[in-house]
PDB file of N, CA and C in Angstrom:
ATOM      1  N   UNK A   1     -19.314 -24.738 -69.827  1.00  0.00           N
ATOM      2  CA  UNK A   1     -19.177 -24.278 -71.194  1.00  0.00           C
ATOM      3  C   UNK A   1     -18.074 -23.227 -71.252  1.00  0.00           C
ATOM      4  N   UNK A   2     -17.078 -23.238 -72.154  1.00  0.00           N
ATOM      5  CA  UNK A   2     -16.069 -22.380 -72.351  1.00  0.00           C
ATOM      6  C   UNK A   2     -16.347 -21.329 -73.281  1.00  0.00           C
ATOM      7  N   UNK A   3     -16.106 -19.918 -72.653  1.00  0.00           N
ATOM      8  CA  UNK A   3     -17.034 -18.639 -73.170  1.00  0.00           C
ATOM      9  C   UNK A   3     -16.294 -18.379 -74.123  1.00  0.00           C
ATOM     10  N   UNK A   4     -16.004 -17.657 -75.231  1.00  0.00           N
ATOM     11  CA  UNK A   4     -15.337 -17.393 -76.629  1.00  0.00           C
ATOM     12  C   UNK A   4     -14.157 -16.279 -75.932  1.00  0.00           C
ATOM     13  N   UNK A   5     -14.370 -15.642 -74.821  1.00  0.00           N
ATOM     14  CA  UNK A   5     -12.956 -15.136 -74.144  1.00  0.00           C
ATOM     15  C   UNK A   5     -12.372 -16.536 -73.753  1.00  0.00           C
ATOM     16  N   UNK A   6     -12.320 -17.045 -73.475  1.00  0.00           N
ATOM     17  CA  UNK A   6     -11.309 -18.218 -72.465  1.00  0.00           C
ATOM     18  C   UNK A   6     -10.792 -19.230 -73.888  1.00  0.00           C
ATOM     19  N   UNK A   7     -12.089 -19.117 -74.526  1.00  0.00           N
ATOM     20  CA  UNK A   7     -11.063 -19.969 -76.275  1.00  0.00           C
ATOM     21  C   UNK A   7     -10.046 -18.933 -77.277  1.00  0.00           C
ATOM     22  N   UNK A   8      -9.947 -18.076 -77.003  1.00  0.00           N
ATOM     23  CA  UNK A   8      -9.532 -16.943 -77.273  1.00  0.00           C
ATOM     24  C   UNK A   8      -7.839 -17.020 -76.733  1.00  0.00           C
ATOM     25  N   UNK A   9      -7.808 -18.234 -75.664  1.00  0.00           N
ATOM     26  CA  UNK A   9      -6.122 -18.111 -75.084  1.00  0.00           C
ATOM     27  C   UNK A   9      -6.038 -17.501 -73.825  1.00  0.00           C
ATOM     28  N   UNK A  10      -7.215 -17.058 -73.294  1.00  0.00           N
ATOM     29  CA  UNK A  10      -7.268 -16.365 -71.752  1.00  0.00           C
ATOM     30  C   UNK A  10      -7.327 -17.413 -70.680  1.00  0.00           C
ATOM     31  N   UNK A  11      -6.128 -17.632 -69.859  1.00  0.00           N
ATOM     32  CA  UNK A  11      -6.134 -19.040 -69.162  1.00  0.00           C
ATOM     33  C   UNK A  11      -6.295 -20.137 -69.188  1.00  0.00           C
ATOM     34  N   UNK A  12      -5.568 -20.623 -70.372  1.00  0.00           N
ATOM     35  CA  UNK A  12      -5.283 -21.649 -70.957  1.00  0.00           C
ATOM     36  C   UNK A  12      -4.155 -22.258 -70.945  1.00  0.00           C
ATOM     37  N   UNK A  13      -3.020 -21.976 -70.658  1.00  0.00           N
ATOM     38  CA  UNK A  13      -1.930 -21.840 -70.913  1.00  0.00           C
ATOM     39  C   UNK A  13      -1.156 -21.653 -72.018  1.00  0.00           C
ATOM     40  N   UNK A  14       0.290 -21.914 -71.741  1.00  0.00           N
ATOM     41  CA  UNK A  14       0.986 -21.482 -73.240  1.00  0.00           C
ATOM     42  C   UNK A  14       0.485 -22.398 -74.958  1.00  0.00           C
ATOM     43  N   UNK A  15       0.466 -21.594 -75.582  1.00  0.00           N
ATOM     44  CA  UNK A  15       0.480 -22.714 -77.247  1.00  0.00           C
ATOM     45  C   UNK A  15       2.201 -23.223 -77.005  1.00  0.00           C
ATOM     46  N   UNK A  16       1.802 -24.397 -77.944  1.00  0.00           N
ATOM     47  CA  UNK A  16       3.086 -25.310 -78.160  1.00  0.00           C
ATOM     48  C   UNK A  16       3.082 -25.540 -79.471  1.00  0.00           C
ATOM     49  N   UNK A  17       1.870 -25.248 -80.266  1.00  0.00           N
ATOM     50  CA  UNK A  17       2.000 -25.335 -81.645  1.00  0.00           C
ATOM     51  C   UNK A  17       1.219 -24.404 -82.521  1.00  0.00           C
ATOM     52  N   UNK A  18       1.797 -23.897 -83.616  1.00  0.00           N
ATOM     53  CA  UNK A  18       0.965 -23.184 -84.588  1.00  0.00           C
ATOM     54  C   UNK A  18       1.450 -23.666 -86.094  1.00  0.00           C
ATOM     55  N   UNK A  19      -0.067 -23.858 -86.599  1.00  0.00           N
ATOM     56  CA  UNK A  19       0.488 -24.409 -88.421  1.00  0.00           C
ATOM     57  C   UNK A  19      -0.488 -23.693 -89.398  1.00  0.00           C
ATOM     58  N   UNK A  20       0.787 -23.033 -90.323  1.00  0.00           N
ATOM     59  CA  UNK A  20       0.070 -22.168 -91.423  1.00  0.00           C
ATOM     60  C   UNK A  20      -0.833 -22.580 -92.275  1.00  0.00           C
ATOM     61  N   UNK A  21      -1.617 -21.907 -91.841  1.00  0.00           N
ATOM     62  CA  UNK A  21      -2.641 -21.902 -93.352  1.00  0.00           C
ATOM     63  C   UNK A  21      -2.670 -20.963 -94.025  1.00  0.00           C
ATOM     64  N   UNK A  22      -2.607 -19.917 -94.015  1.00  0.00           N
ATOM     65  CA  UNK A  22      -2.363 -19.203 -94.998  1.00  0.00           C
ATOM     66  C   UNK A  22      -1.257 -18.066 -95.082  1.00  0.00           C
ATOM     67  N   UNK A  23      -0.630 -17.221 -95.545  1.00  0.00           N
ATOM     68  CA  UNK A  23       0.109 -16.454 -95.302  1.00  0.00           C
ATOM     69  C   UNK A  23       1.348 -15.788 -96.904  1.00  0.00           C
ATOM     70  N   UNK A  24       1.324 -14.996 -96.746  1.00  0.00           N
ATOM     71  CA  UNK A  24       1.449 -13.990 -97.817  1.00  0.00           C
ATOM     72  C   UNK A  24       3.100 -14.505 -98.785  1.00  0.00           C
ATOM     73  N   UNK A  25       4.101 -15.087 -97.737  1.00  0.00           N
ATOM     74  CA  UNK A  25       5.713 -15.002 -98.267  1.00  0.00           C
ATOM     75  C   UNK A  25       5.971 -16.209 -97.199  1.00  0.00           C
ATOM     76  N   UNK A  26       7.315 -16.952 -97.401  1.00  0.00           N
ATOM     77  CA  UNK A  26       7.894 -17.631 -97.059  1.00  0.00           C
ATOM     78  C   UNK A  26       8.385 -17.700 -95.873  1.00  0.00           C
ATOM     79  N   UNK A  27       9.077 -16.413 -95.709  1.00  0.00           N
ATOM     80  CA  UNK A  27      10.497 -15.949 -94.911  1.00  0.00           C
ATOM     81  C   UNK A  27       9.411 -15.651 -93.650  1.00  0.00           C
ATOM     82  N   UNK A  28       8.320 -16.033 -93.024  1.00  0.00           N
ATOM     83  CA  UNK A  28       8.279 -15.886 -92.153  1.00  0.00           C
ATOM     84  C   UNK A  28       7.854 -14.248 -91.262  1.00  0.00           C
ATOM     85  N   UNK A  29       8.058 -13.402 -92.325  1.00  0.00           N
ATOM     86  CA  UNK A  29       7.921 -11.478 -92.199  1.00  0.00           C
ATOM     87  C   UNK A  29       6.506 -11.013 -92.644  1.00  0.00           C
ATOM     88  N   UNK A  30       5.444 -11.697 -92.930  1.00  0.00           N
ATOM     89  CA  UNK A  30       4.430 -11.279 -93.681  1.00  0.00           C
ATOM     90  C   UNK A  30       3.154 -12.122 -93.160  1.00  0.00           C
ATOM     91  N   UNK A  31       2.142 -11.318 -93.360  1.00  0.00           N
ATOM     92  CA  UNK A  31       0.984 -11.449 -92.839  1.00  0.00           C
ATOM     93  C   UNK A  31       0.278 -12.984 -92.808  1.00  0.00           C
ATOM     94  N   UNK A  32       0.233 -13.381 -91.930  1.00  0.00           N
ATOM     95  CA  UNK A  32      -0.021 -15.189 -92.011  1.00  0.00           C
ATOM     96  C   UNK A  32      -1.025 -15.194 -91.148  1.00  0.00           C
ATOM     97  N   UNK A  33      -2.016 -16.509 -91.308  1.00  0.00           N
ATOM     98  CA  UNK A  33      -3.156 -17.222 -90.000  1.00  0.00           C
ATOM     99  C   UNK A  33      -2.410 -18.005 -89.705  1.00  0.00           C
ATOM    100  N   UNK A  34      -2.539 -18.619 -88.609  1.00  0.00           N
ATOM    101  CA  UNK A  34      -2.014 -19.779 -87.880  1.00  0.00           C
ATOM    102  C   UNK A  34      -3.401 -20.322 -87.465  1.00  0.00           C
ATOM    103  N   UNK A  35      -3.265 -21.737 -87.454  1.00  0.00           N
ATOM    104  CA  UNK A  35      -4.623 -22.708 -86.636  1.00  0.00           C
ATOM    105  C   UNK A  35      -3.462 -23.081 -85.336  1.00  0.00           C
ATOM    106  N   UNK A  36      -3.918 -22.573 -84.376  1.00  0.00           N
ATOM    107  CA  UNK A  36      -3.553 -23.588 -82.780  1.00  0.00           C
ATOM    108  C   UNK A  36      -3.491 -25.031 -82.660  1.00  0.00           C
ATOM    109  N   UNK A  37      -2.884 -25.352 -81.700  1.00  0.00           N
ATOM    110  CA  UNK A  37      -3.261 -26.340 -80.960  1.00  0.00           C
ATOM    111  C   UNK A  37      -4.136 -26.120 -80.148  1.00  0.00           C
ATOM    112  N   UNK A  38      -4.828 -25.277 -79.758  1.00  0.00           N
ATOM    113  CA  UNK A  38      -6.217 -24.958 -78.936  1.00  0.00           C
ATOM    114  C   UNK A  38      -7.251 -25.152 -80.343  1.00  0.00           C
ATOM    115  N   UNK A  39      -7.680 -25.509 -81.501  1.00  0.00           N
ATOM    116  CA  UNK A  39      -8.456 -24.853 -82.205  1.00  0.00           C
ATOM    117  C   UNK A  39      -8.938 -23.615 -82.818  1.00  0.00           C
ATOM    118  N   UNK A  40      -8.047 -22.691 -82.185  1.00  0.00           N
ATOM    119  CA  UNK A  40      -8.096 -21.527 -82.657  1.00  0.00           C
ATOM    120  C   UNK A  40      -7.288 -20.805 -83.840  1.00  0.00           C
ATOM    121  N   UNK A  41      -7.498 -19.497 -84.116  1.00  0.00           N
ATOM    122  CA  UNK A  41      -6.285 -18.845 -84.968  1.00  0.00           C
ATOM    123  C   UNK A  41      -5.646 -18.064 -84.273  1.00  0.00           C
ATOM    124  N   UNK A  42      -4.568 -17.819 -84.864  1.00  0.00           N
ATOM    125  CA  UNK A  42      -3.832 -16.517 -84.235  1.00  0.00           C
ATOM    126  C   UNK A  42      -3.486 -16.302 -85.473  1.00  0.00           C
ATOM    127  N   UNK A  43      -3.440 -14.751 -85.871  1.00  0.00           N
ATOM    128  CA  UNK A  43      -3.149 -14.041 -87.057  1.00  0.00           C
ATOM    129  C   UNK A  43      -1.701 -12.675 -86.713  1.00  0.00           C
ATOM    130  N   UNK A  44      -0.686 -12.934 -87.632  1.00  0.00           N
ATOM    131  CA  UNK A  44       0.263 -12.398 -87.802  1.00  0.00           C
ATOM    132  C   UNK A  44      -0.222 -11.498 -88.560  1.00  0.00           C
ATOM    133  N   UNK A  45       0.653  -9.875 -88.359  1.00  0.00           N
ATOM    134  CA  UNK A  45       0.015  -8.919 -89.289  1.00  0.00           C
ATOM    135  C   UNK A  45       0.972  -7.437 -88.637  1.00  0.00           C
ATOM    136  N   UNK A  46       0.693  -6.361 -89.771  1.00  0.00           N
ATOM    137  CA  UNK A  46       1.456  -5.032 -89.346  1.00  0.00           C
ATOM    138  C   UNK A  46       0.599  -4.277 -88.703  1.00  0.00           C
ATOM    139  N   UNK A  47       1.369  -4.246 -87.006  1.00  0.00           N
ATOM    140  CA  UNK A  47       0.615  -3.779 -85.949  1.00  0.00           C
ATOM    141  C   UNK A  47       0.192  -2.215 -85.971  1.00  0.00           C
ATOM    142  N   UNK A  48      -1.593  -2.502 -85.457  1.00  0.00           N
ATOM    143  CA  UNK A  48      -1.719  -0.979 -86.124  1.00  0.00           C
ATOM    144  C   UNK A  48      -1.705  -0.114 -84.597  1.00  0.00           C
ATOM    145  N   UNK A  49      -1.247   0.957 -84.678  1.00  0.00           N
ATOM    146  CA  UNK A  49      -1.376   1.770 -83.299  1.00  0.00           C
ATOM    147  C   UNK A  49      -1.913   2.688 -83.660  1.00  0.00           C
ATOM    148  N   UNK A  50      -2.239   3.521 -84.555  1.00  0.00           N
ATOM    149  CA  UNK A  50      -3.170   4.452 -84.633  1.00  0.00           C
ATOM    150  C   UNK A  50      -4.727   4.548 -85.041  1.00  0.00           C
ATOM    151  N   UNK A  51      -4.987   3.135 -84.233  1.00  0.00           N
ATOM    152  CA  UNK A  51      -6.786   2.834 -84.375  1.00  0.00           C
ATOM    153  C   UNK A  51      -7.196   3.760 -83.615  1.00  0.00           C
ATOM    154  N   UNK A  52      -7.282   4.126 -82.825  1.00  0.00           N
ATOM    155  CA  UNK A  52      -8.242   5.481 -82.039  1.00  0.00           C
ATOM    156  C   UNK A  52      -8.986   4.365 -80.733  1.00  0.00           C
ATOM    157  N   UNK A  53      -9.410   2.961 -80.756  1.00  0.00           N
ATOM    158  CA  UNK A  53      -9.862   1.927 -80.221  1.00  0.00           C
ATOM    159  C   UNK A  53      -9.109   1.659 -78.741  1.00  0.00           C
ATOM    160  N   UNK A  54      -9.778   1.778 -77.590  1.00  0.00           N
ATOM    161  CA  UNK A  54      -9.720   1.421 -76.167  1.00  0.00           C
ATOM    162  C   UNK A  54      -9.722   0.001 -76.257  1.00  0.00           C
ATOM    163  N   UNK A  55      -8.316  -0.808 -75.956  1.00  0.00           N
ATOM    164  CA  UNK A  55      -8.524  -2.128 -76.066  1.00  0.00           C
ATOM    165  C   UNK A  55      -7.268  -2.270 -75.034  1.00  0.00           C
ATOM    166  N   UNK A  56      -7.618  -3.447 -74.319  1.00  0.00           N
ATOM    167  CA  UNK A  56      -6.715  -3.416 -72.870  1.00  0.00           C
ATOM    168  C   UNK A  56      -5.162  -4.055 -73.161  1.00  0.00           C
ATOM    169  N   UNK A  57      -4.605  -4.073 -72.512  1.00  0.00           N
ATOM    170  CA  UNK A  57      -2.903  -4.029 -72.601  1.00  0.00           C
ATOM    171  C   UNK A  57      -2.549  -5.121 -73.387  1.00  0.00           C
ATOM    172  N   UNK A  58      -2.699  -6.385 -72.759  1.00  0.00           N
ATOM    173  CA  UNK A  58      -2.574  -7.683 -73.311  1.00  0.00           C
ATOM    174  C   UNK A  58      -3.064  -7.912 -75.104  1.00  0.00           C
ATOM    175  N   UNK A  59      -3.757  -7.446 -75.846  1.00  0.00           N
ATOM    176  CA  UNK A  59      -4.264  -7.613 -77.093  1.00  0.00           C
ATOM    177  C   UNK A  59      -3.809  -6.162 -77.962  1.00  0.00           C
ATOM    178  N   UNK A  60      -3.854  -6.485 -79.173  1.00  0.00           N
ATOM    179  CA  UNK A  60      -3.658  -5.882 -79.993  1.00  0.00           C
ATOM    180  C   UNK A  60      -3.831  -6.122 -81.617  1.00  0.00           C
ATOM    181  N   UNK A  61      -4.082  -4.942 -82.289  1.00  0.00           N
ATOM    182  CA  UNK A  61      -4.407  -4.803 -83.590  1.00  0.00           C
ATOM    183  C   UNK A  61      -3.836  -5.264 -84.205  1.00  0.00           C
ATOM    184  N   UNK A  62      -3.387  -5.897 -85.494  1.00  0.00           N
ATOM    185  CA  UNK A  62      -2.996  -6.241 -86.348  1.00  0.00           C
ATOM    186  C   UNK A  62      -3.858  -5.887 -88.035  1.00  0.00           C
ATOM    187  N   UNK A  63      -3.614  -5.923 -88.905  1.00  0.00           N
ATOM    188  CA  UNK A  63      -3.825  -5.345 -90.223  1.00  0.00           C
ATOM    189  C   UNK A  63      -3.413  -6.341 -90.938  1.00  0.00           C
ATOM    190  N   UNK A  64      -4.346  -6.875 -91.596  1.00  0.00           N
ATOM    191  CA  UNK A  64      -4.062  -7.865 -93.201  1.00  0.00           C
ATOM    192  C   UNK A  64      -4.611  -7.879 -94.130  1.00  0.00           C
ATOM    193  N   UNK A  65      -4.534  -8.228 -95.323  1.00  0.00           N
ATOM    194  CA  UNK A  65      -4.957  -8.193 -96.894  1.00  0.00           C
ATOM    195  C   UNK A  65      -6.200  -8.569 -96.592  1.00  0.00           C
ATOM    196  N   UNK A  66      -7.484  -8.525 -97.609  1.00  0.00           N
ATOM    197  CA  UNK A  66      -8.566  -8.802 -97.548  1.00  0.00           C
ATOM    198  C   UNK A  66      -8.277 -10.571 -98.355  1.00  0.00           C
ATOM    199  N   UNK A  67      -7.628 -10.213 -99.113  1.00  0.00           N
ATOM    200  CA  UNK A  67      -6.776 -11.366 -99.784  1.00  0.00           C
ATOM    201  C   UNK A  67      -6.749 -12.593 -98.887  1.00  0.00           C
ATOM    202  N   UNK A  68      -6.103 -12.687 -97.913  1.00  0.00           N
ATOM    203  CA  UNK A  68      -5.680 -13.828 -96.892  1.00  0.00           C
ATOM    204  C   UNK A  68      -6.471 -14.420 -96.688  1.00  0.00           C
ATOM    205  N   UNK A  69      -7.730 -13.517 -96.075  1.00  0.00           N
ATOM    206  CA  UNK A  69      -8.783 -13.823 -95.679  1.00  0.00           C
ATOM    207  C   UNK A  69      -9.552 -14.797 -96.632  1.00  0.00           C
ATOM    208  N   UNK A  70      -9.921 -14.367 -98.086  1.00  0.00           N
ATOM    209  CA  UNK A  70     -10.273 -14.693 -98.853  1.00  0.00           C
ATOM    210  C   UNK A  70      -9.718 -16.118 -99.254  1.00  0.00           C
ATOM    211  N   UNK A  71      -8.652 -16.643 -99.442  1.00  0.00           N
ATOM    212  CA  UNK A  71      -7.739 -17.747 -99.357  1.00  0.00           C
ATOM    213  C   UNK A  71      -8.203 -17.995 -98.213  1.00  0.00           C
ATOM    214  N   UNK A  72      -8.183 -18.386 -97.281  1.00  0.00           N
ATOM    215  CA  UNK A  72      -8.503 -18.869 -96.100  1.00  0.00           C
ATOM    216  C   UNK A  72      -9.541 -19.358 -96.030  1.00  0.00           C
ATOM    217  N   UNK A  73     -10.748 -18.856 -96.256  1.00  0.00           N
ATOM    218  CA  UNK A  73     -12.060 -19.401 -96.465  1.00  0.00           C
ATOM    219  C   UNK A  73     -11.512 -20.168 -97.937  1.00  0.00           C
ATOM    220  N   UNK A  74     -11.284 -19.953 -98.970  1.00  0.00           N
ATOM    221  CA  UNK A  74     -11.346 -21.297 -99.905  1.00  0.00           C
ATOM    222  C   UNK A  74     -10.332 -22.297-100.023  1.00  0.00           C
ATOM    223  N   UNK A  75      -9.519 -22.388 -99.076  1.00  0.00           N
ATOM    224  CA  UNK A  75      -8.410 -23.130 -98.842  1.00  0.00           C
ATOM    225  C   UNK A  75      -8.920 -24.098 -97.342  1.00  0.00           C
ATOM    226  N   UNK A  76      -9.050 -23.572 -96.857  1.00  0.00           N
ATOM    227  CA  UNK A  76      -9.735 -24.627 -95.081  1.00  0.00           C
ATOM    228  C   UNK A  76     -11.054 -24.227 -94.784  1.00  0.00           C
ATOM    229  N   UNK A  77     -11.893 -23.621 -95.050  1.00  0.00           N
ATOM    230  CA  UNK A  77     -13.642 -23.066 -94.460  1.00  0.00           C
ATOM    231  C   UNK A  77     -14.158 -23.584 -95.560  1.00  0.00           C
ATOM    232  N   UNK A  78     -13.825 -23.956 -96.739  1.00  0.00           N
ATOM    233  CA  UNK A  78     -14.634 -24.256 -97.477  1.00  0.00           C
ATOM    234  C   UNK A  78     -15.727 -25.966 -97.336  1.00  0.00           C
TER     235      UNK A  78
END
């Protein structure tokens, strides 16, 4: 069984594909989800560094609209 770290992109190897589902502007500069080719998301967003949060080298924060989210569930989760 594959644990929700290892679907997560932890030794898996590289993605070869990501396709938008949702995302704020065109140009590519603004807060977007991506669905994988693993099944997963990866979320684009303005990286936050002043969380106060112990989180190890490899990962990091990101910040997006409550908005996106919201579109997201009624655009593909629904």
């Amino acid at each position: 069984m594959t644990s929700r770290h290892q679907t997560a992109g932890h030794g898996l190897g590289p993605l070869t594909k990501l396709t938008v589902l949702v995302g704020d502007c065109e140009n590519g500069s603004c807060p977007t989800v991506y669905l994988t080719d693993r099944g997963t998301l990866a979320v684009q967003g303005e990286q936050i560094t002043d969380h106060g949060r112990d989180i190890p080298a490899r990962e990091t924060m990101v910040e997006i609209p409550m908005e996106l989210i919201r579109r997201l569930a009624r655009e593909h989760l629904a």
